[in-house]
Protein backbone atom coordinates (compact mmCIF):
# COMPACT_ATOMS: atom_id res chain seq x y z
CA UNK A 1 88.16 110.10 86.79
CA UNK A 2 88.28 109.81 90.47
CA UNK A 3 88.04 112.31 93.33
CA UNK A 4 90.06 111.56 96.63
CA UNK A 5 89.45 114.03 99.33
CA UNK A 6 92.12 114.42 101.91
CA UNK A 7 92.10 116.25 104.83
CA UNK A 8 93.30 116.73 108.21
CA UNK A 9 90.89 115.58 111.49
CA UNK A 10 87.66 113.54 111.33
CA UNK A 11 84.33 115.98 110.87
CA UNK A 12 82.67 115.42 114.29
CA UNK A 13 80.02 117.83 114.71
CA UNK A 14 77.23 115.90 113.84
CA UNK A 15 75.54 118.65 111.58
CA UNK A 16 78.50 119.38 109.45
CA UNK A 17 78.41 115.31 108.96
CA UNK A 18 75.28 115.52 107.83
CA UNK A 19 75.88 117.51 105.48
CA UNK A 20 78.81 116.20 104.33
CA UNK A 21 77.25 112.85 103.72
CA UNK A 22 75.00 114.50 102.32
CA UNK A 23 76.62 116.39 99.40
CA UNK A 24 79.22 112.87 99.36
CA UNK A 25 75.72 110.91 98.39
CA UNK A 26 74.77 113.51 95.87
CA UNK A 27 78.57 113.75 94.17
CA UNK A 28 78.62 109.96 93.80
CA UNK A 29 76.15 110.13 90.63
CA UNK A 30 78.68 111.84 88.68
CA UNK A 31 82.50 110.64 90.21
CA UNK A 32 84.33 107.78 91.93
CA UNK A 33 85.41 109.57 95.48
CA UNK A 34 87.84 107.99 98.85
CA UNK A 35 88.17 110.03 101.70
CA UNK A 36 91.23 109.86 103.35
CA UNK A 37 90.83 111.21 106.84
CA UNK A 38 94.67 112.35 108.71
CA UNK A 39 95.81 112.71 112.38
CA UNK A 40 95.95 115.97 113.65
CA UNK A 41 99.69 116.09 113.97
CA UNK A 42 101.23 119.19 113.61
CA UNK A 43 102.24 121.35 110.48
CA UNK A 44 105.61 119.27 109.44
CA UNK A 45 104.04 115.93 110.96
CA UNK A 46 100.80 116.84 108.53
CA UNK A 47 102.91 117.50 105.59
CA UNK A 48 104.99 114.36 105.84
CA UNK A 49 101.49 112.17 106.45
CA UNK A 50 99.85 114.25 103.49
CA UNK A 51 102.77 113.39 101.05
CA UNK A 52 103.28 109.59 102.29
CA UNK A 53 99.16 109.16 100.51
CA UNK A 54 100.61 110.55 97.34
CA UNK A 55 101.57 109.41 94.53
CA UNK A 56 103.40 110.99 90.73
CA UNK A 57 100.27 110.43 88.43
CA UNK A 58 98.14 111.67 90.69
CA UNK A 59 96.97 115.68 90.25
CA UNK A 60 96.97 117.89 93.39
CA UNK A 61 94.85 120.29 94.07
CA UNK A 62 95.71 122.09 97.45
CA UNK A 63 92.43 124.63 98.93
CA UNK A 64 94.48 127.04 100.16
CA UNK A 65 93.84 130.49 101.94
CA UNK A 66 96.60 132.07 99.77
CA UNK A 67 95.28 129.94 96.16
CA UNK A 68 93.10 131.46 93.32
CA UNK A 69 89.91 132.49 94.43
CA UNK A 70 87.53 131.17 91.23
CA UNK A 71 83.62 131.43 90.78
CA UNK A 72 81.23 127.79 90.85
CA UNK A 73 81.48 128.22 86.62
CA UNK A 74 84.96 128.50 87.01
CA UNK A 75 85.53 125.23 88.71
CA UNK A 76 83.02 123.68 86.59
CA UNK A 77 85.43 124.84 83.60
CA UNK A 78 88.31 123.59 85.47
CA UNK A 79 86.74 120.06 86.03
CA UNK A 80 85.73 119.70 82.56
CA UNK A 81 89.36 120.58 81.53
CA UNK A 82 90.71 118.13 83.72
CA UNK A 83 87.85 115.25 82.56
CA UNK A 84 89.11 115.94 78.64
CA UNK A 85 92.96 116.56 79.88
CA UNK A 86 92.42 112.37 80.59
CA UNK A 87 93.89 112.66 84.28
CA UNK A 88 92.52 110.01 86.09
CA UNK A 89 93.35 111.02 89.71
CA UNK A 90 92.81 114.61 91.58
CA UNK A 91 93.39 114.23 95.09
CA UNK A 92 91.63 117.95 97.00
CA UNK A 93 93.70 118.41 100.05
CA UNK A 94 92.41 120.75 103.10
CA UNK A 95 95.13 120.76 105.59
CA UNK A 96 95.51 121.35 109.19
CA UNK A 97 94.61 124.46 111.75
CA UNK A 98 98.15 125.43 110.90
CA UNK A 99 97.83 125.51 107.18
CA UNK A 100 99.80 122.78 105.16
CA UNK A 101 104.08 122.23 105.19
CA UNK A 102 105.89 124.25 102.02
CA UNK A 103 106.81 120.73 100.76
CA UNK A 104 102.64 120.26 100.21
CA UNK A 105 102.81 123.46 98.75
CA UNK A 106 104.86 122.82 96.33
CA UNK A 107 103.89 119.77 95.53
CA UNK A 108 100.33 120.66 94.57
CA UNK A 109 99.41 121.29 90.93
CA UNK A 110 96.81 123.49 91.52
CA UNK A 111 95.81 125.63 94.57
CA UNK A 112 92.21 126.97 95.09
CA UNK A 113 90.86 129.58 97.94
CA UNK A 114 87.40 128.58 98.87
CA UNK A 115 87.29 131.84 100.58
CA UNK A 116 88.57 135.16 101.93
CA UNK A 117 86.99 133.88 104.62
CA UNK A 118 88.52 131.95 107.85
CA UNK A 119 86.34 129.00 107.73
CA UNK A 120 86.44 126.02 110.46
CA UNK A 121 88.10 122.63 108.89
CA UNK A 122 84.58 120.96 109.00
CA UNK A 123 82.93 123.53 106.97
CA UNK A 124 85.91 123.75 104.98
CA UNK A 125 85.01 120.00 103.71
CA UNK A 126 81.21 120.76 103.47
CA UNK A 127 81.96 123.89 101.04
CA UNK A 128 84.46 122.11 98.79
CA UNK A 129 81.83 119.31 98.72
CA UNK A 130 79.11 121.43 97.55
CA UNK A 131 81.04 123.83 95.48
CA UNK A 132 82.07 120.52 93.48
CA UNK A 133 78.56 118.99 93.32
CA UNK A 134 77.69 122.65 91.86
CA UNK A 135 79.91 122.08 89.41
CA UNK A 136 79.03 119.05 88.16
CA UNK A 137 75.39 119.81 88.01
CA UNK A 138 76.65 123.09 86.06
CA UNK A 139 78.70 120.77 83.48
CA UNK A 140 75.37 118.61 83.09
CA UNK A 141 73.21 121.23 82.41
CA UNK A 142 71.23 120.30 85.66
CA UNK A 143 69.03 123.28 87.27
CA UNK A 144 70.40 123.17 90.43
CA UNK A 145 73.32 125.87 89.96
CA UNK A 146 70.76 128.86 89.48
């Protein structure tokens, strides 16, 4: 299985970079991962750029404001299920400071709220990259989920 993160805007605080390299570094021991880093364009312009990098075999899973908010065992589940459901591809997607077009929407197979929370688009990346370290570490009985 491999992971491709896409999202909207380069991360250039230098501290949520870090990090983010960070928590990249650490993920690599269990998955395959691409980053796939979009112009800020606009809502519709985003959408159309977002949808151009996908592809049908390919499962979508959209962090959305408005998706299912699920606990760190929770995701682990969910990875696991995808890992023995054989896909091969799940692209996350964190869109733009407008949110993502309906088309992107729809499009996704699955759509995840990191939080109730507004967070900024850089922190955004660094949460979804811990949350799915966590995971991992939580499917391989490792100690650092507790």
């Amino acid at each position: 299985m491999k992971f491709r993160f896409l999202w909207i805007g380069k991360t250039k605080q230098k501290n949520w970079l870090a990090l983010q390299e960070e928590y990249l570094q650490r993920l690599s021991h269990f998955v395959k991962f691409e980053i796939v880093e979009l112009k800020d364009a606009g809502k519709e312009i985003e959408g159309k750029l977002i949808l151009d990098k996908l592809n049908q075999s390919q499962f979508i899973c959209l962090m959305d404001v408005k998706g299912r908010s699920i606990s760190s065992h929770d995701l682990a589940a969910e990875i696991e299920k995808w890992q023995n459901r054989g896909l091969k591809e799940i692209v996350f997607i964190i869109g733009g400071a407008e949110g993502v077009a309906s088309e992107v929407v729809e499009r996704a197979d699955n759509s995840l709220s990191l939080s109730f929370l507004t967070l900024t688009h850089e922190m955004a990346r660094v949460v979804l990259l811990e949350q799915i370290y966590r995971a991992f570490t939580i499917i391989k009985g490792f100690p650092y989920q507790k």
